[in-house]
PDB file of N, CA and C in Angstrom:
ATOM      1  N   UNK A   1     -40.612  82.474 -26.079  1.00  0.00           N
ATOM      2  CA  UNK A   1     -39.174  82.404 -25.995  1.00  0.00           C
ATOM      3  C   UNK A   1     -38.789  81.929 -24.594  1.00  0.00           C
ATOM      4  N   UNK A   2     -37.971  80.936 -24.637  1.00  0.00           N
ATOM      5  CA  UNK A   2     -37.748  80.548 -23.055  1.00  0.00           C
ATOM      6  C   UNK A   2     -36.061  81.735 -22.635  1.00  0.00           C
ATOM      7  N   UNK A   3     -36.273  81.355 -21.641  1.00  0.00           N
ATOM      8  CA  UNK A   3     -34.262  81.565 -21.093  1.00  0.00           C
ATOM      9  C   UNK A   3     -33.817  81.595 -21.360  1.00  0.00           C
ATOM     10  N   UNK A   4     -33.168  80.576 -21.982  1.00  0.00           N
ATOM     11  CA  UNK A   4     -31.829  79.542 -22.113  1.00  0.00           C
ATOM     12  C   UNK A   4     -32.130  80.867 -23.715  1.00  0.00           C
ATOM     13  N   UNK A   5     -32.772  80.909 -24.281  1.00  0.00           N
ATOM     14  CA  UNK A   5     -32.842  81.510 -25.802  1.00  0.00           C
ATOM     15  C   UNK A   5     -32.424  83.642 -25.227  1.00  0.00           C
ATOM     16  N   UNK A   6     -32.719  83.843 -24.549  1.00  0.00           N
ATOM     17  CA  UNK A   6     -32.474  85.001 -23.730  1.00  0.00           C
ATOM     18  C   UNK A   6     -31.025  85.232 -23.441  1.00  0.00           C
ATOM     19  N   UNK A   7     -30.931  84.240 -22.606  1.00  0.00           N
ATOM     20  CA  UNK A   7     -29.480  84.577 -22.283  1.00  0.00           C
ATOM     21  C   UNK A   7     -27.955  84.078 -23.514  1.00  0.00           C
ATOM     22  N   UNK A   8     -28.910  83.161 -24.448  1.00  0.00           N
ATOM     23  CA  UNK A   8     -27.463  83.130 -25.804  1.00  0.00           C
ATOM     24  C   UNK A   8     -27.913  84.292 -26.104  1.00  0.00           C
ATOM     25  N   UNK A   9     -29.047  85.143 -26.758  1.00  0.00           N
ATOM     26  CA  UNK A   9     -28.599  86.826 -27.302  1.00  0.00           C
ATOM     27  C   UNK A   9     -27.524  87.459 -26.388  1.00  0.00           C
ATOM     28  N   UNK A  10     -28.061  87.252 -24.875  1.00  0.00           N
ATOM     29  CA  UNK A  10     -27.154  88.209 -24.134  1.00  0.00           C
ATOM     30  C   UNK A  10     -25.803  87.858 -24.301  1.00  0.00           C
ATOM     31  N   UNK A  11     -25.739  86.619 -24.812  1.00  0.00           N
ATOM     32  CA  UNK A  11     -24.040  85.799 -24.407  1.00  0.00           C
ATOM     33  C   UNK A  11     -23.716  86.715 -26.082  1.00  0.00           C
ATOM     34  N   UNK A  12     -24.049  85.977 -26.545  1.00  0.00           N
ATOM     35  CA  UNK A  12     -23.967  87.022 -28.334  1.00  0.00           C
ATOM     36  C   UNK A  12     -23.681  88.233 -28.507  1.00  0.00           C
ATOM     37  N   UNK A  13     -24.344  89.043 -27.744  1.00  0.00           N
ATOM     38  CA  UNK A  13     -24.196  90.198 -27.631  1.00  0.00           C
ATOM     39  C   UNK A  13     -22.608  90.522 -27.176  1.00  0.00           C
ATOM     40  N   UNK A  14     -23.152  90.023 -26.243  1.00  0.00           N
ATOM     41  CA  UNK A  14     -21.273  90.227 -25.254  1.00  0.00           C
ATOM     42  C   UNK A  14     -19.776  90.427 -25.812  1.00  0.00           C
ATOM     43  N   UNK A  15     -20.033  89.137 -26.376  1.00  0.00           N
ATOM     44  CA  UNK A  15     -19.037  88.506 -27.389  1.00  0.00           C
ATOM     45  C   UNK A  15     -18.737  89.150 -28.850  1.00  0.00           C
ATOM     46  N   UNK A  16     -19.076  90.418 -28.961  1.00  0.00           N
ATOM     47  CA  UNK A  16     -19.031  91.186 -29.899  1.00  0.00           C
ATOM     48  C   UNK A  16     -20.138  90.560 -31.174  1.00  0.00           C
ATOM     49  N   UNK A  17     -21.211  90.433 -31.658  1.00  0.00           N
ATOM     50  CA  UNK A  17     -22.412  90.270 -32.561  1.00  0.00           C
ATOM     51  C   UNK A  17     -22.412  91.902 -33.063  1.00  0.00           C
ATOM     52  N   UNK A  18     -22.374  92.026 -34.298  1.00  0.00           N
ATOM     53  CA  UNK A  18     -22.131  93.561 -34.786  1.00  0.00           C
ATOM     54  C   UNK A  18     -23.493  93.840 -35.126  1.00  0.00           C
ATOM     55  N   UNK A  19     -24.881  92.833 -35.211  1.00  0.00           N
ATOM     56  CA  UNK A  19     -25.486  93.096 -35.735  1.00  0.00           C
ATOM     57  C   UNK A  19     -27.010  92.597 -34.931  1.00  0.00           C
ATOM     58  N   UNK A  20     -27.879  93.453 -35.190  1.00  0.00           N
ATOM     59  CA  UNK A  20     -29.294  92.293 -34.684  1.00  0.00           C
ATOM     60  C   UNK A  20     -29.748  91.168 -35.615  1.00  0.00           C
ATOM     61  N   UNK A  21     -29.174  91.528 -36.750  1.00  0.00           N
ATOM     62  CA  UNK A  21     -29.400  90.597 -37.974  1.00  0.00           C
ATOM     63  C   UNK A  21     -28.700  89.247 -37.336  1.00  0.00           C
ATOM     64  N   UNK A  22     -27.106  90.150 -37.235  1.00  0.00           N
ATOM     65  CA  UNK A  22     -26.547  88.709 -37.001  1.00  0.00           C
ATOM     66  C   UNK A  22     -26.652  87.624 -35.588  1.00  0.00           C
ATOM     67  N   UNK A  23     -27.485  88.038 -34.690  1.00  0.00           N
ATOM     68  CA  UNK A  23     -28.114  87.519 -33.756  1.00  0.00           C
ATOM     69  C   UNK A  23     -29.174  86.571 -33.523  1.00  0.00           C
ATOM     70  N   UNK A  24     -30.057  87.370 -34.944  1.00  0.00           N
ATOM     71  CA  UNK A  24     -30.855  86.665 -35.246  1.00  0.00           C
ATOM     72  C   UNK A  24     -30.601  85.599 -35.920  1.00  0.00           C
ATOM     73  N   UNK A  25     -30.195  85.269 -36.760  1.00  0.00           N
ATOM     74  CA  UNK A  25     -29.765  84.371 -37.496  1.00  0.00           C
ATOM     75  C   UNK A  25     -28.684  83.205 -36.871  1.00  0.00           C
ATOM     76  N   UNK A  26     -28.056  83.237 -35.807  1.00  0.00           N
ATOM     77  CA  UNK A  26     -27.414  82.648 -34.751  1.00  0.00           C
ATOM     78  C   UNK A  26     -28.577  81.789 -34.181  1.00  0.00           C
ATOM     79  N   UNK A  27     -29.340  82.510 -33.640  1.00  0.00           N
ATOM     80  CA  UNK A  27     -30.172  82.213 -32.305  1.00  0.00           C
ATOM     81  C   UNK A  27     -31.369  81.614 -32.920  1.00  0.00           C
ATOM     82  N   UNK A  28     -32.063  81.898 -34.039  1.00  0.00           N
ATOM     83  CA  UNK A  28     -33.156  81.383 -34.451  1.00  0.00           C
ATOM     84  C   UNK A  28     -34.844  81.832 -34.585  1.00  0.00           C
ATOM     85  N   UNK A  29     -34.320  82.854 -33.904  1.00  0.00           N
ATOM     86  CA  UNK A  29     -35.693  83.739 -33.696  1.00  0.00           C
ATOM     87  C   UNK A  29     -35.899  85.156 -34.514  1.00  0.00           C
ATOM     88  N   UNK A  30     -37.326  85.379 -34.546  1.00  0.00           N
ATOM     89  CA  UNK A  30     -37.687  87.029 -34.872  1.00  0.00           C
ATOM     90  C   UNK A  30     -36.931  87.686 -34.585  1.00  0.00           C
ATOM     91  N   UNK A  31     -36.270  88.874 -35.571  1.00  0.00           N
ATOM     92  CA  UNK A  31     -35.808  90.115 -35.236  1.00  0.00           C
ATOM     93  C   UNK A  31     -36.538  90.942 -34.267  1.00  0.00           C
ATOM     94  N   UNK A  32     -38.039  90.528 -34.196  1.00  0.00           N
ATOM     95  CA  UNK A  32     -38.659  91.401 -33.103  1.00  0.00           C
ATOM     96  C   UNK A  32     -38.179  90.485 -31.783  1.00  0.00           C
ATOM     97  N   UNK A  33     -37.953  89.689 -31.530  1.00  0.00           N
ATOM     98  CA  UNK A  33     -37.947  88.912 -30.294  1.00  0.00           C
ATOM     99  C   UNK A  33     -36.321  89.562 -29.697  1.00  0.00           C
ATOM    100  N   UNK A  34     -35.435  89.428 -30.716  1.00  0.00           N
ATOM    101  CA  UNK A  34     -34.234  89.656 -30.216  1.00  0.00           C
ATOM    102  C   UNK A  34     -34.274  91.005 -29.710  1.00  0.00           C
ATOM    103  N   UNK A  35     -34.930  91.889 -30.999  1.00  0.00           N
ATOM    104  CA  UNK A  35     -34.984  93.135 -29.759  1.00  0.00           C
ATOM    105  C   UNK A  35     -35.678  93.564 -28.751  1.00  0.00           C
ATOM    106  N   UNK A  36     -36.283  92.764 -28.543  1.00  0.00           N
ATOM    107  CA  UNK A  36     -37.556  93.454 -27.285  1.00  0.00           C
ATOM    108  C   UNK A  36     -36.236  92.357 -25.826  1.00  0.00           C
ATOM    109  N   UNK A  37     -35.759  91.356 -26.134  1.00  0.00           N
ATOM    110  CA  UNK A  37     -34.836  91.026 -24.882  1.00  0.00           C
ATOM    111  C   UNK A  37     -33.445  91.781 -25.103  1.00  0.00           C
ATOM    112  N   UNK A  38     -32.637  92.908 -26.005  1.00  0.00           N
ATOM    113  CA  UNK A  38     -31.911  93.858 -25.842  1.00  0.00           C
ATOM    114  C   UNK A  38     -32.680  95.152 -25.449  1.00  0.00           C
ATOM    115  N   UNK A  39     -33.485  95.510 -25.816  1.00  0.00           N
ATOM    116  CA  UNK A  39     -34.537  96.118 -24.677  1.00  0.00           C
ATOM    117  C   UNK A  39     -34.846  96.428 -23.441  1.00  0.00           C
ATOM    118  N   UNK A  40     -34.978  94.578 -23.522  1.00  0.00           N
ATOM    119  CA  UNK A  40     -34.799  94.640 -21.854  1.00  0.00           C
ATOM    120  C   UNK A  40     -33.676  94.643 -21.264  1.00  0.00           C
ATOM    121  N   UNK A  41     -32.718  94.062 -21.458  1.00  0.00           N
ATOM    122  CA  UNK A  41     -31.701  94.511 -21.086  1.00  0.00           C
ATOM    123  C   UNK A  41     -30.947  95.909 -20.794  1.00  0.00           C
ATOM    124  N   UNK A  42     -30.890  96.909 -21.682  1.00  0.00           N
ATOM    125  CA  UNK A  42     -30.547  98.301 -21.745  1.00  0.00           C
ATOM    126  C   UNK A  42     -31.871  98.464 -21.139  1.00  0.00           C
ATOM    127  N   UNK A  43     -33.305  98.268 -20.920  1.00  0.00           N
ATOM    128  CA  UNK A  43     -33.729  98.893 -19.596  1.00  0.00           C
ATOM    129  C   UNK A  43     -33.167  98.802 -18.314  1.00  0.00           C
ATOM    130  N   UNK A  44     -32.994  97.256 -17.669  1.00  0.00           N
ATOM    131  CA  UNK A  44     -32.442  97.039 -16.657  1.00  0.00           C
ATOM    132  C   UNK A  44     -30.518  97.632 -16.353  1.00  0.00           C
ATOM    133  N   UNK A  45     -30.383  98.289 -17.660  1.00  0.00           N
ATOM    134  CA  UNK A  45     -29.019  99.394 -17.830  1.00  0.00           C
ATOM    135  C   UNK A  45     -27.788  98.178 -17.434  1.00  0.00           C
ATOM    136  N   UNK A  46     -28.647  96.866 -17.977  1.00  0.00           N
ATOM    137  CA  UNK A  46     -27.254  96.121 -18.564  1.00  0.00           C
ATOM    138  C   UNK A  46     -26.309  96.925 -19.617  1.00  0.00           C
ATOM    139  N   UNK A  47     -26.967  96.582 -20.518  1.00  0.00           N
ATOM    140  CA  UNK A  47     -26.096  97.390 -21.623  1.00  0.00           C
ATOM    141  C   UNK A  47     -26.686  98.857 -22.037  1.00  0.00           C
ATOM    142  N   UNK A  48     -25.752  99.139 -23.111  1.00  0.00           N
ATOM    143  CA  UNK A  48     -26.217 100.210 -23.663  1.00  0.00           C
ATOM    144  C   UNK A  48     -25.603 100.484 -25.022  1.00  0.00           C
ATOM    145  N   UNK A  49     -26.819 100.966 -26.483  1.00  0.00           N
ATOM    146  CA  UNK A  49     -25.906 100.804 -27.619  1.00  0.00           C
ATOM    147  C   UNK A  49     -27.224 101.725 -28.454  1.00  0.00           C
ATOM    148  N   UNK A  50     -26.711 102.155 -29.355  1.00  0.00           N
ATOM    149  CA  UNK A  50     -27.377 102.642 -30.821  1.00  0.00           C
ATOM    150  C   UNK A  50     -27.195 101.799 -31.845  1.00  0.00           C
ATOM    151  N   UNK A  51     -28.403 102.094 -33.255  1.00  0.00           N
ATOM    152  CA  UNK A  51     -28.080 101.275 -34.160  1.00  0.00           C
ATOM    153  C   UNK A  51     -27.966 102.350 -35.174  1.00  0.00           C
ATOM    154  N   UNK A  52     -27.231 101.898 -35.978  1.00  0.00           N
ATOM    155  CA  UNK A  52     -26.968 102.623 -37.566  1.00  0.00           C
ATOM    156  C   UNK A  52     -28.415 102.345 -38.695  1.00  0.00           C
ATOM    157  N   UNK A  53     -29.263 103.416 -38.616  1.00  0.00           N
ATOM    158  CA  UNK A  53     -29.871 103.224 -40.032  1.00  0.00           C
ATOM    159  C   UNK A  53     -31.088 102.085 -39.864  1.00  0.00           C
ATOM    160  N   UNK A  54     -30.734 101.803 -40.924  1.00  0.00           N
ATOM    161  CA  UNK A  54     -31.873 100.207 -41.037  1.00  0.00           C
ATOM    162  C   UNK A  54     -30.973  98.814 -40.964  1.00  0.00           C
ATOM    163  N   UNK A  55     -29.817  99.166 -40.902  1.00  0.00           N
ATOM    164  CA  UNK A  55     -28.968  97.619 -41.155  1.00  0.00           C
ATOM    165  C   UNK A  55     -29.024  97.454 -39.649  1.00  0.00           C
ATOM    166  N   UNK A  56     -29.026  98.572 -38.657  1.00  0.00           N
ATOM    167  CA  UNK A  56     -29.257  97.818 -37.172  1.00  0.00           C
ATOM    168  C   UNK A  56     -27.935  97.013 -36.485  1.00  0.00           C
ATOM    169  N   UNK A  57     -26.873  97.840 -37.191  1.00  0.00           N
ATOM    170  CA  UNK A  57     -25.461  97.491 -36.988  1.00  0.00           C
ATOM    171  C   UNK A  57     -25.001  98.110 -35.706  1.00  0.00           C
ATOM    172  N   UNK A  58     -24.739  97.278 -34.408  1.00  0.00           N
ATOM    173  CA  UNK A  58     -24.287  98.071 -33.120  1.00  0.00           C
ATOM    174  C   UNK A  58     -23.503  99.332 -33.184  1.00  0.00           C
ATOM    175  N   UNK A  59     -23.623 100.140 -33.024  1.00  0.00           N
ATOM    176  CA  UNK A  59     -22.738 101.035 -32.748  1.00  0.00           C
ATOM    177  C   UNK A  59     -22.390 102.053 -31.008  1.00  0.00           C
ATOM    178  N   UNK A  60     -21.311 102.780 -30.436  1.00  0.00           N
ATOM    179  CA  UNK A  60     -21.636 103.132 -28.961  1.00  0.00           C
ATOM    180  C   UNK A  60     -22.104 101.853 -28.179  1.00  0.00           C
ATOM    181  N   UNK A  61     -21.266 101.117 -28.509  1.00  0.00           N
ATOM    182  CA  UNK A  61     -21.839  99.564 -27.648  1.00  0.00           C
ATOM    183  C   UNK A  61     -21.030 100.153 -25.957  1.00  0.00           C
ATOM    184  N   UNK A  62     -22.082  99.855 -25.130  1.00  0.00           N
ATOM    185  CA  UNK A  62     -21.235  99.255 -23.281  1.00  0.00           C
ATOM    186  C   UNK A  62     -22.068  98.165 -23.126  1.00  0.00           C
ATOM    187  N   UNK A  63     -21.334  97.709 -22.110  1.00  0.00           N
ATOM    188  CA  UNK A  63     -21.922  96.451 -21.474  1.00  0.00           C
ATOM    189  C   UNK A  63     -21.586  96.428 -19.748  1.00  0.00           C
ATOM    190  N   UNK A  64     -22.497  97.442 -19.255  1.00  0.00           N
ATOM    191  CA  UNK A  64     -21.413  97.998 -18.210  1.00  0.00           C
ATOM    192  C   UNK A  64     -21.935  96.659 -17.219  1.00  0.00           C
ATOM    193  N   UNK A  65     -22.925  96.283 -16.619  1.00  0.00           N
ATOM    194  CA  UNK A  65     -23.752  95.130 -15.740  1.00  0.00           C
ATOM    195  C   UNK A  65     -23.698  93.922 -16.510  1.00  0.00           C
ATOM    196  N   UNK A  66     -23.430  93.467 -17.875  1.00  0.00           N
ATOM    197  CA  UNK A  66     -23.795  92.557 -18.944  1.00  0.00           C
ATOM    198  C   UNK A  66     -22.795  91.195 -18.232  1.00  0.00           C
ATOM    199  N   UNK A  67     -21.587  91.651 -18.550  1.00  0.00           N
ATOM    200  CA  UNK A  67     -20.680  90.407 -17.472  1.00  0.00           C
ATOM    201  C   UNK A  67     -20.832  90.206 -16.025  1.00  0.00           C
ATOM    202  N   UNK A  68     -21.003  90.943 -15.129  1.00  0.00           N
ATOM    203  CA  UNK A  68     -21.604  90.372 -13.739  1.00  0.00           C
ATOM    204  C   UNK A  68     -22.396  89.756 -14.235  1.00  0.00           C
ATOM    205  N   UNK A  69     -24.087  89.848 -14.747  1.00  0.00           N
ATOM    206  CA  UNK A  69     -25.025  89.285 -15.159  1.00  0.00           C
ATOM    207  C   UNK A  69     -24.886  87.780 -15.337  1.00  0.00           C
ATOM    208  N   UNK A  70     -24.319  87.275 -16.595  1.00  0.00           N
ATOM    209  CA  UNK A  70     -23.812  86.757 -17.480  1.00  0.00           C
ATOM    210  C   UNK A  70     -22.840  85.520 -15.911  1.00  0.00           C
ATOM    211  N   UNK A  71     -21.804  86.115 -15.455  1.00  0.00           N
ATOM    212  CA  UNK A  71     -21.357  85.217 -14.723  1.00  0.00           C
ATOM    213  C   UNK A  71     -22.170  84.554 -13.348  1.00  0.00           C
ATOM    214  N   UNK A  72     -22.861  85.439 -13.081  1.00  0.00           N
ATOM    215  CA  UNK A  72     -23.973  85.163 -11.820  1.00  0.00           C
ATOM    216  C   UNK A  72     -24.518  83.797 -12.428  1.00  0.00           C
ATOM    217  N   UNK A  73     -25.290  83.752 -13.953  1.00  0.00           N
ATOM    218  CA  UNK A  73     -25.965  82.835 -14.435  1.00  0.00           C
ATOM    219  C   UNK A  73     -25.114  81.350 -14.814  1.00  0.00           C
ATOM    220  N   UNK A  74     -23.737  81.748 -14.775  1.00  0.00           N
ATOM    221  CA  UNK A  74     -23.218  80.410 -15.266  1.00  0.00           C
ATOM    222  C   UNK A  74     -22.617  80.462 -16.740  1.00  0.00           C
ATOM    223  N   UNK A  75     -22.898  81.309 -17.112  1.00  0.00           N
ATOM    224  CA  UNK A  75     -22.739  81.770 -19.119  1.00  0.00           C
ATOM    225  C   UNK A  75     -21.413  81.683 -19.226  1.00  0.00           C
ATOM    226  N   UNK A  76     -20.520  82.555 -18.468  1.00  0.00           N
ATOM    227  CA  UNK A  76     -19.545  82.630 -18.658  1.00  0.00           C
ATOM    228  C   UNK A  76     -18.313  82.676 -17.288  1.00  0.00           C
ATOM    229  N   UNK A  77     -17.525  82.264 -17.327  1.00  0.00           N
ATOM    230  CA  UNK A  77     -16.215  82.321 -16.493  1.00  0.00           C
ATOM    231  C   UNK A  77     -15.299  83.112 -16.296  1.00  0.00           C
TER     232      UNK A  77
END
């Protein structure tokens, strides 16, 4: 997985994505890939969220570091 594929989950995320499903299916990759870089993220205590069940539907979403992040890189304005 390069970067540029890293930081659209993170941009996805941001932007309200209710789902890892629906991330995946955006972005193009494994459901395992997307979550091991929200992972990393809520390690580095970008974000922070639970999932519902097996549908893996965000729920308790923050994004407390996610927009500094995000604008440092250029993603967003």
């Amino acid at each position: 997985m390069t970067d540029e594929k890293a930081l659209q989950i993170l941009k996805l995320f941001y932007f309200g994505a209710t789902s890892v499903q629906e991330i995946e299916r955006k972005v193009g990759l494994p459901r395992v890939e997307v979550r091991e870089v929200l992972k990393g993220a809520r390690s580095c205590d970008l974000i922070n969220y639970s999932t519902q069940e097996t549908c893996e539907n965000f729920v308790n979403v923050r994004k407390k570091g996610l927009e500094r992040y995000l604008r440092t890189k250029g993603i967003i304005q």
